[in-house]
Each structure stands twice: as C-alpha cells, then as structure tokens.
N, C-alpha and C. Protein backbone atom coordinates (compact mmCIF):
# COMPACT_ATOMS: atom_id res chain seq x y z
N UNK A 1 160.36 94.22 117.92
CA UNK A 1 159.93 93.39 116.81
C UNK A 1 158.45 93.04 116.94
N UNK A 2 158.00 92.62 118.01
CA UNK A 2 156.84 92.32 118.33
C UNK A 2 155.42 93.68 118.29
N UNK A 3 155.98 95.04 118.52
CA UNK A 3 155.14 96.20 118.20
C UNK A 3 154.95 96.12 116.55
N UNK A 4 156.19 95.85 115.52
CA UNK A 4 155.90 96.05 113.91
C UNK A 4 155.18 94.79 114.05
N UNK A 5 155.41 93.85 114.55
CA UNK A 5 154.92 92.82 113.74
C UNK A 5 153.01 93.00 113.82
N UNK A 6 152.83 93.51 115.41
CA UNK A 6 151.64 94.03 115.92
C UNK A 6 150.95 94.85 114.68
N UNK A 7 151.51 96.53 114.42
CA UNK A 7 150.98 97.33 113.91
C UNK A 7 150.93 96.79 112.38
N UNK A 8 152.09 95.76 112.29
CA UNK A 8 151.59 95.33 110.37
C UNK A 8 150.38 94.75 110.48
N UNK A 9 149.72 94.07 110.93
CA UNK A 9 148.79 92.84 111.61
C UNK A 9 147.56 93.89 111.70
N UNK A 10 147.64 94.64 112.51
CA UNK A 10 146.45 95.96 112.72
C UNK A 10 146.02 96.56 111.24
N UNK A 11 147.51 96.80 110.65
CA UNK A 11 147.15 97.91 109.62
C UNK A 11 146.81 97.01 108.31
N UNK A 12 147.27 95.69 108.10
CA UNK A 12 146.56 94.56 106.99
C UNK A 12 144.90 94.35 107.16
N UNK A 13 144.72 94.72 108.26
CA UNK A 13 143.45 94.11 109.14
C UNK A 13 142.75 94.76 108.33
N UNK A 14 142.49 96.49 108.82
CA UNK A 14 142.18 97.54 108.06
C UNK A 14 142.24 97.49 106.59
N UNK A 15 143.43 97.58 106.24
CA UNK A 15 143.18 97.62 104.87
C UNK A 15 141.95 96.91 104.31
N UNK A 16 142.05 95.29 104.42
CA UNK A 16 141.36 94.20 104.25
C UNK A 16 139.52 94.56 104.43
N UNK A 17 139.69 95.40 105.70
CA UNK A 17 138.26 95.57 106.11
C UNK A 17 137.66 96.78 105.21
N UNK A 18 138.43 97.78 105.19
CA UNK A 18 138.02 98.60 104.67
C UNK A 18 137.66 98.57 102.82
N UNK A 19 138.25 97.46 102.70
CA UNK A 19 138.08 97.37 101.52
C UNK A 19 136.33 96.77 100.63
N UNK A 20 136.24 96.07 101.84
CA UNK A 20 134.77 95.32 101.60
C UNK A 20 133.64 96.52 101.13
N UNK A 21 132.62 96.18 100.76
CA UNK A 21 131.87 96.81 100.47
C UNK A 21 130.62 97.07 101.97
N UNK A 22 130.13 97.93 101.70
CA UNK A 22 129.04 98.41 103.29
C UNK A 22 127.81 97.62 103.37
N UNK A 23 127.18 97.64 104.25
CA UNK A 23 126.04 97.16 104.10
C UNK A 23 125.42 98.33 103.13
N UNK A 24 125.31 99.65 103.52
CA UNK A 24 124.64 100.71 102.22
C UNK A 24 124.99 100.44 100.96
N UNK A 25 126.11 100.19 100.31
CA UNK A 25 127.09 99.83 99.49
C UNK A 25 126.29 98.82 98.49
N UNK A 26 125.61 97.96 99.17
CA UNK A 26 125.01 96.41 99.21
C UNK A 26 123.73 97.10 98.93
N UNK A 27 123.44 97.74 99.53
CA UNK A 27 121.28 98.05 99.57
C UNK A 27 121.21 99.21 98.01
N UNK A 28 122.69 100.04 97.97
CA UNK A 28 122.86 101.05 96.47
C UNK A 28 122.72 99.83 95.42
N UNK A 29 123.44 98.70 95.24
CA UNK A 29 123.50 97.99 94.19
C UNK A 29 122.00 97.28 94.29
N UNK A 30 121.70 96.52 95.32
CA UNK A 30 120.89 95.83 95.35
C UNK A 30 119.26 97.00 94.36
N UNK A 31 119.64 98.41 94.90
CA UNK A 31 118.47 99.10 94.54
C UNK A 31 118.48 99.15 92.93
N UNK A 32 119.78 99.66 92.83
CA UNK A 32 120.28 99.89 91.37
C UNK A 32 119.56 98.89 90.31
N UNK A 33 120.14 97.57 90.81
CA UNK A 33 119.73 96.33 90.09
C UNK A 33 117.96 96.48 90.15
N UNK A 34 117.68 96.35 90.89
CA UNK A 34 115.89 96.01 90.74
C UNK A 34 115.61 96.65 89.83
N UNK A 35 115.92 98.32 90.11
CA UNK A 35 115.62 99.31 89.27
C UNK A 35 115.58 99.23 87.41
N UNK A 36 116.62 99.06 87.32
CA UNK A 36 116.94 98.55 86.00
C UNK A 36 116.48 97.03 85.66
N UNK A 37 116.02 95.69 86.72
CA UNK A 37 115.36 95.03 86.03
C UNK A 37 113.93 95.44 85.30
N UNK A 38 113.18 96.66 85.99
CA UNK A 38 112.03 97.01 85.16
C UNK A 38 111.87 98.03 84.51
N UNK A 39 113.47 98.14 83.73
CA UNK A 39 113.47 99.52 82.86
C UNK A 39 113.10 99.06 81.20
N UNK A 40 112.53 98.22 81.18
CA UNK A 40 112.32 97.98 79.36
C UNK A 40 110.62 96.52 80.18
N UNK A 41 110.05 97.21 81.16
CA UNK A 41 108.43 96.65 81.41
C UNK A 41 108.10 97.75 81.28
N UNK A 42 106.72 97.84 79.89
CA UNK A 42 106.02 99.03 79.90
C UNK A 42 104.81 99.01 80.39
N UNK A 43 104.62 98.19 81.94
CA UNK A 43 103.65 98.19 82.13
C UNK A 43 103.97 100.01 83.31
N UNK A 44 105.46 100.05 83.54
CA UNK A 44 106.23 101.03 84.01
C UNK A 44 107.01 102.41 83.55
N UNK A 45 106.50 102.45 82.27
CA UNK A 45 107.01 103.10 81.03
C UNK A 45 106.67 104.66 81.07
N UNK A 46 106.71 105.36 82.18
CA UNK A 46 106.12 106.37 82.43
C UNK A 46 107.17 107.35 83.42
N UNK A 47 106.89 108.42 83.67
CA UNK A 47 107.32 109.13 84.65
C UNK A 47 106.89 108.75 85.91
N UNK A 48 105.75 108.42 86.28
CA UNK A 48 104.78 108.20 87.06
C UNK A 48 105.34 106.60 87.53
N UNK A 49 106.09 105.37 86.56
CA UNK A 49 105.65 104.02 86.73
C UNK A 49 107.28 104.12 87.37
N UNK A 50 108.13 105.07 86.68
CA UNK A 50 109.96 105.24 87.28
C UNK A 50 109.65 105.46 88.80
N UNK A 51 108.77 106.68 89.07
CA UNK A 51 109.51 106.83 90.30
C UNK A 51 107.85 105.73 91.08
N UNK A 52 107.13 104.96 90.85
CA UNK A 52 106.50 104.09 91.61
C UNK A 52 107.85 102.79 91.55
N UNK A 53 108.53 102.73 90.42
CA UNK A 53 109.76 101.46 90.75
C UNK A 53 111.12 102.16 91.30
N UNK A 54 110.75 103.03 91.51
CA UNK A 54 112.16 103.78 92.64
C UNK A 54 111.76 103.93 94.14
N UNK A 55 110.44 104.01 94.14
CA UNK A 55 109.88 103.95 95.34
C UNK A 55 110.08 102.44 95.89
N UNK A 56 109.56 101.64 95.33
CA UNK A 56 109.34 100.12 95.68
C UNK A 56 110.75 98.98 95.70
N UNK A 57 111.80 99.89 94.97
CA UNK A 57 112.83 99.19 95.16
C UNK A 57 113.68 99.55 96.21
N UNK A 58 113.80 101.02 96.48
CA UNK A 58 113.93 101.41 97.63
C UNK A 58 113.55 100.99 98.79
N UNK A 59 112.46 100.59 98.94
CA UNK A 59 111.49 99.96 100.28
C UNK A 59 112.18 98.76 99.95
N UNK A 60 112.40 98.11 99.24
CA UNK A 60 113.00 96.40 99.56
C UNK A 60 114.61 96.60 99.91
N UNK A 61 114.81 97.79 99.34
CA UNK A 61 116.45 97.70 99.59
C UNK A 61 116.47 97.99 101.33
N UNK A 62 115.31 99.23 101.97
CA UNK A 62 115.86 99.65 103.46
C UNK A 62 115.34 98.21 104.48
N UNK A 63 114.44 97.43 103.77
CA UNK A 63 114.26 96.32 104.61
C UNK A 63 114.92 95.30 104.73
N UNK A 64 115.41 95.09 103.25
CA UNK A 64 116.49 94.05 103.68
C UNK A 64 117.95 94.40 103.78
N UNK A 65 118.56 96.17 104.02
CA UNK A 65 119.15 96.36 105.16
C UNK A 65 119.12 95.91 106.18
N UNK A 66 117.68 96.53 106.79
CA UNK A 66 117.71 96.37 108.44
C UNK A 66 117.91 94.98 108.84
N UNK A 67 117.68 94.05 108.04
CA UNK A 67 117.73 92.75 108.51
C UNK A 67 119.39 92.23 108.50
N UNK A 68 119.85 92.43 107.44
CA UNK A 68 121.12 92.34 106.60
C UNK A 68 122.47 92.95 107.04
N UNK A 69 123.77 92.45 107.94
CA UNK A 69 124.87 92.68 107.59
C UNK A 69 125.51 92.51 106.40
N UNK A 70 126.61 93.14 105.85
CA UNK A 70 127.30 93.15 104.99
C UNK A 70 128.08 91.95 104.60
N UNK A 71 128.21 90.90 105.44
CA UNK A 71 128.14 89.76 105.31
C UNK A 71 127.49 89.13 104.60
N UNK A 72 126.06 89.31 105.52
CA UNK A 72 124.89 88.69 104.99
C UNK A 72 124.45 88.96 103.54
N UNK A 73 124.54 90.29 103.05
CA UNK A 73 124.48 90.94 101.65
C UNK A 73 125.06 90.23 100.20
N UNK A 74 126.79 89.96 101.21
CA UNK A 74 127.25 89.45 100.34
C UNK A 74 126.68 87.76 99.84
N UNK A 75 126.66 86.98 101.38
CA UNK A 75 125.76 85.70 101.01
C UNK A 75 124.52 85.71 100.24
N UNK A 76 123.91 86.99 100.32
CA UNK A 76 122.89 86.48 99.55
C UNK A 76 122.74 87.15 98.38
N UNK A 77 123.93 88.12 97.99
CA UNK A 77 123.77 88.18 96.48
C UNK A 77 124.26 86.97 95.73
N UNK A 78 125.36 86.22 96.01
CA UNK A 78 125.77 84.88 95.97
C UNK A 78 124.97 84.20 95.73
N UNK A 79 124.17 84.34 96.51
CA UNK A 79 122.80 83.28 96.01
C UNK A 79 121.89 82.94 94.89
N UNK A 80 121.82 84.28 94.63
CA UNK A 80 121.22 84.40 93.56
C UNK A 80 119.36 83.90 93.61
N UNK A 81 119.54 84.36 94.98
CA UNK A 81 117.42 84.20 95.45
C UNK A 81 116.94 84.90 94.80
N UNK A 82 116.67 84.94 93.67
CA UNK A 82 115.87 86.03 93.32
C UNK A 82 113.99 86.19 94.05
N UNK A 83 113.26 85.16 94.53
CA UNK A 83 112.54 84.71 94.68
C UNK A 83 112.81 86.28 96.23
N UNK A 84 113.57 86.08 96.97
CA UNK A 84 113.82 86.79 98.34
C UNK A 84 112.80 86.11 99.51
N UNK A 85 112.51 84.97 98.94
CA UNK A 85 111.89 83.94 100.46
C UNK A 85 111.82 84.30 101.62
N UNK A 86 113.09 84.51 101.77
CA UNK A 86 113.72 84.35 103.44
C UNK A 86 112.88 85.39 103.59
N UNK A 87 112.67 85.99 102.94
CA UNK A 87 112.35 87.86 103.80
C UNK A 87 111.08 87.89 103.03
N UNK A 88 109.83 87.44 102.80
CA UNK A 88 108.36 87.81 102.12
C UNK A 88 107.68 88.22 103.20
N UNK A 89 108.15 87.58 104.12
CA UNK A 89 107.29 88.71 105.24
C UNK A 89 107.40 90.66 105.36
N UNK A 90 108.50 90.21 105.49
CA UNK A 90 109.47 91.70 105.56
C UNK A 90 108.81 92.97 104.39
N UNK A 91 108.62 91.98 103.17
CA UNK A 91 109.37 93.22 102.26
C UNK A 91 107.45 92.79 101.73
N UNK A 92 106.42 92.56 102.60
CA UNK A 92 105.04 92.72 101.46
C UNK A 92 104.76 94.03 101.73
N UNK A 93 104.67 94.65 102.69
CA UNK A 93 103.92 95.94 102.70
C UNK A 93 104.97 96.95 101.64
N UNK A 94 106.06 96.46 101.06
CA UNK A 94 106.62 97.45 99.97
C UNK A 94 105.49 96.43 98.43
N UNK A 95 105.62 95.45 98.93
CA UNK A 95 105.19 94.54 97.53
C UNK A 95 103.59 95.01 97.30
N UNK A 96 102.82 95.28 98.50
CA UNK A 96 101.31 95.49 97.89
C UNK A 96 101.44 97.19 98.16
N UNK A 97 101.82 98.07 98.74
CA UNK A 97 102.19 99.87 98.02
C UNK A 97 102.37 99.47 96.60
N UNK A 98 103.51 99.01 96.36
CA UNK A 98 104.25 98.57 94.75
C UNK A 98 102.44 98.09 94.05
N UNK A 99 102.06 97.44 94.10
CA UNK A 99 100.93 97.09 93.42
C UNK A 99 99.69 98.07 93.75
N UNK A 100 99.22 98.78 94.37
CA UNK A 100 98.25 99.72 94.53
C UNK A 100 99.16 100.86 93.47
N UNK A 101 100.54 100.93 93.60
CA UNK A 101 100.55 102.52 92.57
C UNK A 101 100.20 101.70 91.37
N UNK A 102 100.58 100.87 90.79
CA UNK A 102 100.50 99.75 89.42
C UNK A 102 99.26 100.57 88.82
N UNK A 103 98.15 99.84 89.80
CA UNK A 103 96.79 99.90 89.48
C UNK A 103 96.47 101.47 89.22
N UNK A 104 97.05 102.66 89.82
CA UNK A 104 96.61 104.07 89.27
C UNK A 104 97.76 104.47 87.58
N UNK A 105 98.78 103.80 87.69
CA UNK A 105 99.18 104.38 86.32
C UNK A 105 98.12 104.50 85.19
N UNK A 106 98.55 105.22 84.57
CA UNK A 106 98.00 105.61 83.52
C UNK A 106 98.12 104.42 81.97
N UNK A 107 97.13 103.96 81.37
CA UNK A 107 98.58 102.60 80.52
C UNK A 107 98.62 103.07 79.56
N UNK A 108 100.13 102.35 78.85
CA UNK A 108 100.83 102.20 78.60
C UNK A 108 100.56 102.72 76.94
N UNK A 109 101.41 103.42 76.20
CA UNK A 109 100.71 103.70 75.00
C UNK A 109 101.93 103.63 74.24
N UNK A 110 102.88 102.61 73.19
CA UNK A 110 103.44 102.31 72.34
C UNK A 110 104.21 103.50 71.48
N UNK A 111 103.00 104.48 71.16
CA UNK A 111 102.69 105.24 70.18
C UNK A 111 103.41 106.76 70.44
N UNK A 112 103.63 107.00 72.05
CA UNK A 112 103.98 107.67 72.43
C UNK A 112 105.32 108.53 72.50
C-alpha cells in the first residue's frame, strides 16, 4: 500500500510540474509581447525597425532569463512591472543598441 500510495505521490508530482510553463516558455511570451507592443509605432514601421524590435526584445528576453527562474517569471509577469526596475541595470546595453539602431532607420513615411 505504501509503494501505490508512494508512486501516486511521485506521478501527481510530475504531472503538476510538468505542467508549468519553462523558464524559455516565459522569455517566448515575454518576447512575443514586447514585440507586438511596438507593432502599430511607426517610428518602427519598416523592415529594418521589425527586426531592430526583434533584436532588442530578444536581448531583454535572454537577460531577464539568465536572471529569472520560472518561478520568478511567473512573479513577475504578475506584477505587471512594466517599468522592469529590478533589472535596468541588466537589460541597458540591449536599451542603448535598441536606441543607436532607432537613430539609423530610415523615417517613417505614411504614404507608403
């Protein structure tokens, strides 16, 4: 009795765990989201301005991986920081790349 009761206990465990989402899981959405917050800024409205905000969201997503368990992911989408405080150290050298490509786009033309 004590082995089922064991292996139910093991195999709930699993289930339970496996079910959570990854820390990668966490850094795909987290990228996803940025991405699409600057899909209707035409200061980005370009071929050129997509993949400078695929680049730059990417760089915030692998840094605040490395810092970030899947735990932690989850606390702080919860949060709703948009600000990302905790981590401005971390994530400037993606924030001023992100602003040096800015400055070479080409702008922005309505008409186009």
């Amino acid at each position: 009795m004590k082995k089922y009761t064991w292996w139910t206990g093991l195999a709930a465990i699993l289930i339970v765990t496996g079910c959570k989402p990854s820390r990668e899981a966490y850094r795909r959405d987290f990228v996803k989201g940025c991405v699409n917050r600057y899909a209707k800024d035409s200061t980005v409205a370009s071929v050129e301005g997509r993949k400078a905000v695929e680049a730059y969201c990417n760089c915030m997503g692998d840094k605040l991986n490395a810092k970030m368990d899947a735990n932690q992911w989850r606390t702080f989408n919860k949060s709703g920081d948009t600000t990302l405080s905790e981590f401005r150290q971390d994530l400037q050298p993606c924030i001023e790349d992100f602003q040096k490509k800015l400055l070479t786009l080409p702008p922005y033309s309505a008409g186009k």
